[in-house]
C-alpha atoms as a PDB file:
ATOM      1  CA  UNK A   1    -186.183-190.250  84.123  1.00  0.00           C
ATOM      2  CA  UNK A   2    -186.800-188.591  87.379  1.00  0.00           C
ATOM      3  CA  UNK A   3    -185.690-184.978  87.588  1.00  0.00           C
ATOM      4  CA  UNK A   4    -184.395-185.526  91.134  1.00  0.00           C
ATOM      5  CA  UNK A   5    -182.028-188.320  90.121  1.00  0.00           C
ATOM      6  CA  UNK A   6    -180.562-186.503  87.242  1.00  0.00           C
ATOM      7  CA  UNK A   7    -179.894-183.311  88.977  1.00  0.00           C
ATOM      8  CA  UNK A   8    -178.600-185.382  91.904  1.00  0.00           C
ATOM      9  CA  UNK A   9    -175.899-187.575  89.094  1.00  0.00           C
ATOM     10  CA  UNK A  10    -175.068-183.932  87.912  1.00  0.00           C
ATOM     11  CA  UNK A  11    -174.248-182.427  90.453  1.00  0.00           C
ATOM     12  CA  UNK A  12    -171.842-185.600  91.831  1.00  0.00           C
ATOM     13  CA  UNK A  13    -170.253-185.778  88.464  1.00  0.00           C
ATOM     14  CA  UNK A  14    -169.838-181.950  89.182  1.00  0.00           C
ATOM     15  CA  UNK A  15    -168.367-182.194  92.255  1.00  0.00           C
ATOM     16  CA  UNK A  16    -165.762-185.233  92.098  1.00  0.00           C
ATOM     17  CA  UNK A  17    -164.699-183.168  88.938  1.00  0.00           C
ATOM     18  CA  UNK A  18    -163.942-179.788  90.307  1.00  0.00           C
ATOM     19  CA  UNK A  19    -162.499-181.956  93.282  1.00  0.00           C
ATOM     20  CA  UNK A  20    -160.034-183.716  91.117  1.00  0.00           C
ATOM     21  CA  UNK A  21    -159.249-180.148  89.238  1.00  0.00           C
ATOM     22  CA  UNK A  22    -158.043-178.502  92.684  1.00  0.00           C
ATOM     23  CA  UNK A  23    -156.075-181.921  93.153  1.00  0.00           C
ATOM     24  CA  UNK A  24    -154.430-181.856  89.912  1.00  0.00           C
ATOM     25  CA  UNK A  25    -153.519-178.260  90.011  1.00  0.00           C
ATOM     26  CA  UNK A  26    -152.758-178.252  93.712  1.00  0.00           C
ATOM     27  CA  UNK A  27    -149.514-181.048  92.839  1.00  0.00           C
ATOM     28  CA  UNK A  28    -148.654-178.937  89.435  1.00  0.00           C
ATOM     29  CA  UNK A  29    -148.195-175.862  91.537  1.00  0.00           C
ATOM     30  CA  UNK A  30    -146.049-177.389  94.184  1.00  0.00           C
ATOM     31  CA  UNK A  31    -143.507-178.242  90.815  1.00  0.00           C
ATOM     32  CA  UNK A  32    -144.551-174.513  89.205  1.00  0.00           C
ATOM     33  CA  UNK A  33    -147.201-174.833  87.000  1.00  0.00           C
ATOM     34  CA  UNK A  34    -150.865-174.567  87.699  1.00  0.00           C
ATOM     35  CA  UNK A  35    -153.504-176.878  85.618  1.00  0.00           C
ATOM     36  CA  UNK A  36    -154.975-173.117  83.736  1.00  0.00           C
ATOM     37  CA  UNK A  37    -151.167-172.733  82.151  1.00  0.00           C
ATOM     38  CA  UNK A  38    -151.345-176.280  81.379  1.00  0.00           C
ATOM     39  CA  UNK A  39    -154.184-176.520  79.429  1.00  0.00           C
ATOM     40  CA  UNK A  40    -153.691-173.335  77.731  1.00  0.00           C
ATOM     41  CA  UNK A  41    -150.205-175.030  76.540  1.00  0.00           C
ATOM     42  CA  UNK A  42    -152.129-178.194  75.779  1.00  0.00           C
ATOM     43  CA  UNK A  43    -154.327-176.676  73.419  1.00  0.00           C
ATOM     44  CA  UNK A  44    -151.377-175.104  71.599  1.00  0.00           C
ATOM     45  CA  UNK A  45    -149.554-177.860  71.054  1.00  0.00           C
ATOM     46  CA  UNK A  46    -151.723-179.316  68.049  1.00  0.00           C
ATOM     47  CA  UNK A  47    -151.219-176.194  66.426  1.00  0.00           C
ATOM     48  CA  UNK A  48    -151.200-172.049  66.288  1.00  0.00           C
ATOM     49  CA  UNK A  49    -154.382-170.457  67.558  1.00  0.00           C
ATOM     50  CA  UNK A  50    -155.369-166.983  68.185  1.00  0.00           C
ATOM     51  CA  UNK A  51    -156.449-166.023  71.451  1.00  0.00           C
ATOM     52  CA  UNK A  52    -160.033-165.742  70.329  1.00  0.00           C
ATOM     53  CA  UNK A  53    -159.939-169.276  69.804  1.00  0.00           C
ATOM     54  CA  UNK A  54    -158.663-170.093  73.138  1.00  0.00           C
ATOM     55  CA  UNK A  55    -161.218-167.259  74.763  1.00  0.00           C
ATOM     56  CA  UNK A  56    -163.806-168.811  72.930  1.00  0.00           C
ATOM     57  CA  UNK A  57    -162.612-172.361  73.335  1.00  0.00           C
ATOM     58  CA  UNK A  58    -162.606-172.355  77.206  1.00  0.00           C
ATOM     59  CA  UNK A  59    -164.924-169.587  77.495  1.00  0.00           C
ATOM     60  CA  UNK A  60    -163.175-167.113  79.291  1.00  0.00           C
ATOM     61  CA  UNK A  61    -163.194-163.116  78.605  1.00  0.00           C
ATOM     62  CA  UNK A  62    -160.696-162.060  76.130  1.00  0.00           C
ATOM     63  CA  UNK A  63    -158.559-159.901  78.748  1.00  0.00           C
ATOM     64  CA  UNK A  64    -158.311-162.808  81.099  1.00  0.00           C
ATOM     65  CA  UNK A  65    -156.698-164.796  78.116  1.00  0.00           C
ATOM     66  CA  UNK A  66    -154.368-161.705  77.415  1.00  0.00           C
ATOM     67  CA  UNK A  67    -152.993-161.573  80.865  1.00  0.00           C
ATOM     68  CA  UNK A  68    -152.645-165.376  80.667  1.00  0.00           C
ATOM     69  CA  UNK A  69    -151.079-165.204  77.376  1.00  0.00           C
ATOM     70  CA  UNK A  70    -148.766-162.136  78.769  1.00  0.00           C
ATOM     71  CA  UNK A  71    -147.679-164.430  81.656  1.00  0.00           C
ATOM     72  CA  UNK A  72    -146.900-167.698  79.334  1.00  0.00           C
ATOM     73  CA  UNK A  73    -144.872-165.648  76.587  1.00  0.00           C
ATOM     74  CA  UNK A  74    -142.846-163.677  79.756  1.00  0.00           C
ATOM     75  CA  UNK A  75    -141.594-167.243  80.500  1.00  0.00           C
ATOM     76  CA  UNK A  76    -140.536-168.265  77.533  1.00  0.00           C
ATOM     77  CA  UNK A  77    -143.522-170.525  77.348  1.00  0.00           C
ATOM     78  CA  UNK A  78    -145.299-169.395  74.070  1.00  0.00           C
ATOM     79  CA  UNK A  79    -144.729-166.449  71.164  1.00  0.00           C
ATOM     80  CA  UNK A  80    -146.678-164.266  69.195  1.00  0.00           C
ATOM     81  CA  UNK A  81    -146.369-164.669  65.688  1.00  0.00           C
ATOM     82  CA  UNK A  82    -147.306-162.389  63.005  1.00  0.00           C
ATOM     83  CA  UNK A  83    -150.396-163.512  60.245  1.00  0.00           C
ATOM     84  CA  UNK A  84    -149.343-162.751  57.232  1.00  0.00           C
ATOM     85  CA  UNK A  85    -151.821-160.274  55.447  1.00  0.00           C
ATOM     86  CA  UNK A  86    -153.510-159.049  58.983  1.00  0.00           C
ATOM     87  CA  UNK A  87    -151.090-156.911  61.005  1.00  0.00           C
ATOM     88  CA  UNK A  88    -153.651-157.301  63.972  1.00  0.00           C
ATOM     89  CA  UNK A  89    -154.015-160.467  64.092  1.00  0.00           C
ATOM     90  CA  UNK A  90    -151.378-162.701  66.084  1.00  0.00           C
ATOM     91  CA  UNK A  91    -150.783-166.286  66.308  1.00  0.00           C
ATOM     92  CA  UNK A  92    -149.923-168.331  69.443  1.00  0.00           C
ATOM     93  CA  UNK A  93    -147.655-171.011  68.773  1.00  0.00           C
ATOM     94  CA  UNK A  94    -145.639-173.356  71.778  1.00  0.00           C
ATOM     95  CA  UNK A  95    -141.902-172.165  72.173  1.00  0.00           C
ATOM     96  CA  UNK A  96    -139.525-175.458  72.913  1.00  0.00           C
ATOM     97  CA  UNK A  97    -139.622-174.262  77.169  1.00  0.00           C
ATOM     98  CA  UNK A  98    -143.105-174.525  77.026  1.00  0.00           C
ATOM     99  CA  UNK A  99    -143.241-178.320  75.149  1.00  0.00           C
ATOM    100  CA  UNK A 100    -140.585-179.166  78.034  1.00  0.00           C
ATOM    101  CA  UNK A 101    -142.897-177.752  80.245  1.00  0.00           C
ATOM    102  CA  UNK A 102    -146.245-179.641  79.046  1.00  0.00           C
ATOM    103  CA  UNK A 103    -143.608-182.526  79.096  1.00  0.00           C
ATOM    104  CA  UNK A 104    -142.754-182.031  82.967  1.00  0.00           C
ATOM    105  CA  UNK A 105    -146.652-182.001  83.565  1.00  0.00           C
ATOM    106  CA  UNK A 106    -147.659-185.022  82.070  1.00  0.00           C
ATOM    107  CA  UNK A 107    -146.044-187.550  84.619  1.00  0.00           C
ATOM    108  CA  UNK A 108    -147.505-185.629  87.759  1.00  0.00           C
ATOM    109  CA  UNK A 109    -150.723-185.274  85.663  1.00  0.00           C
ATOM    110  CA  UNK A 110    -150.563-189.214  85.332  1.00  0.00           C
ATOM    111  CA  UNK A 111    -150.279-189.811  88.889  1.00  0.00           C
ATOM    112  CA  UNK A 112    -153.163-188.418  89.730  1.00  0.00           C
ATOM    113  CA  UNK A 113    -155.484-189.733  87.148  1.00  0.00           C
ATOM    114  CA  UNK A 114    -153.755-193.388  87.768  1.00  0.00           C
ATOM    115  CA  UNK A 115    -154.452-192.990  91.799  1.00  0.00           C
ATOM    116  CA  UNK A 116    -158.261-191.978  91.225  1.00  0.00           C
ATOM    117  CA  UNK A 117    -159.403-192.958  87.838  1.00  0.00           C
ATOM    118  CA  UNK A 118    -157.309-196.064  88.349  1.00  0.00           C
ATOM    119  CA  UNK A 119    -159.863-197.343  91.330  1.00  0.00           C
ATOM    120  CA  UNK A 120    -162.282-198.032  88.039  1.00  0.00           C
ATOM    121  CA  UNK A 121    -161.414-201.690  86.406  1.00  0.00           C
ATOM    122  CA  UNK A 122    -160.980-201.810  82.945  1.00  0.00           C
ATOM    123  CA  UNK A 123    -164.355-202.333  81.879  1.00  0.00           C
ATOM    124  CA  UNK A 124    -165.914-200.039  84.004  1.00  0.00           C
ATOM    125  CA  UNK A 125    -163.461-197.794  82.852  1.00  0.00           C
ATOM    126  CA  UNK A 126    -164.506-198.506  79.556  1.00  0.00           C
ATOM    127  CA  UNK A 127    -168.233-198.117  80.175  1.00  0.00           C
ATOM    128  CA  UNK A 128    -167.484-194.867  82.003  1.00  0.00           C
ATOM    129  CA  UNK A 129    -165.678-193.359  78.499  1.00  0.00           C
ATOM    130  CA  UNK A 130    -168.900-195.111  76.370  1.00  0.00           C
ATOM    131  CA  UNK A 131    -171.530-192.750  78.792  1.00  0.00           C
ATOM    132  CA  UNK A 132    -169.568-190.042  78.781  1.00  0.00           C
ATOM    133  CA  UNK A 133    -169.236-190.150  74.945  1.00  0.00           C
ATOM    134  CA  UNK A 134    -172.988-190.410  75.259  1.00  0.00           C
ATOM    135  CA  UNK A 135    -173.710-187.207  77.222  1.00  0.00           C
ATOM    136  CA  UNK A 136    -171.124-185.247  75.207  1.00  0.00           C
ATOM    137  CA  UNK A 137    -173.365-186.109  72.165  1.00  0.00           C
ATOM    138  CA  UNK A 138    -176.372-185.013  73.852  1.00  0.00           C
ATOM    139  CA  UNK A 139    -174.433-181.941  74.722  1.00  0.00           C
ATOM    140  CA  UNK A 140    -173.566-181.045  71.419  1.00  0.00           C
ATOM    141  CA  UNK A 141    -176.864-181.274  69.983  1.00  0.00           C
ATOM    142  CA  UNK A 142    -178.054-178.141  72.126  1.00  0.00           C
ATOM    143  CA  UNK A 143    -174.277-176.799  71.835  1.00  0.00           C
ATOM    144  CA  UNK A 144    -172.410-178.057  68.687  1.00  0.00           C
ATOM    145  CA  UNK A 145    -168.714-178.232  69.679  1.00  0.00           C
ATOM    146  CA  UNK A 146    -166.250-175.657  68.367  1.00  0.00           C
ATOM    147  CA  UNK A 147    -163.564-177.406  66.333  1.00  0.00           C
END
């Protein structure tokens, strides 16, 4: 495949992405929440994690995810609970305010997706999930995904 056509695919799927990030988090914040809080919550609501696993998980420095952390458990959002057996070691675990809040984000989350994902059909819609599943295997041949 050309080299030029690949970059040039990238880079759009790039862009409409990053566009449709600032979109989602620009209607979040006008209700009090901003998409970074969000998915921070999201990822704790299948379970506890330390905040290694979300710095290493979204790939951000360890005191950026402290701060973050210090803001969401100031609001009620998320605690720190203890491991048993490793007094340094703390896990992060959803409080009931921040389920309500993950709750409160998923409608205006839904709008958007349904007004821009929603100009696909169903089958291309379909197709687009299939390629993507595609490239994320490719991906995770050079980069094997954390789990």
């Amino acid at each position: 495949m050309e080299p030029h056509k690949l970059i040039s695919v990238s880079k759009q799927f790039a862009w409409v992405y990053l566009r449709l990030q600032r979109l989602i988090d620009r209607n979040l914040s006008r209700h009090g929440a901003s998409l970074a809080k969000i998915r921070l919550l999201a990822f704790l609501e299948d379970g506890s994690k330390r905040s290694t696993d979300i710095a290493s998980f979204f790939g951000q420095a360890p005191r950026t995810v402290t701060q973050a952390i210090d803001a969401l458990e100031a609001a009620g959002h998320l605690r720190r609970m203890p491991v048993p057996g490793d007094r340094r070691t703390k896990l992060l675990e959803l409080t009931a305010e921040g389920r309500a809040m993950l709750g409160r984000a998923q409608p205006l989350y839904e709008t958007i997706l349904s007004r821009t994902m929603g100009a696909l059909s169903e089958d291309e819609l379909n197709k687009f999930a299939d390629m993507l599943t595609k490239v994320e295997a490719a991906v995770d041949l050079i980069e094997p995904a954390s789990k």
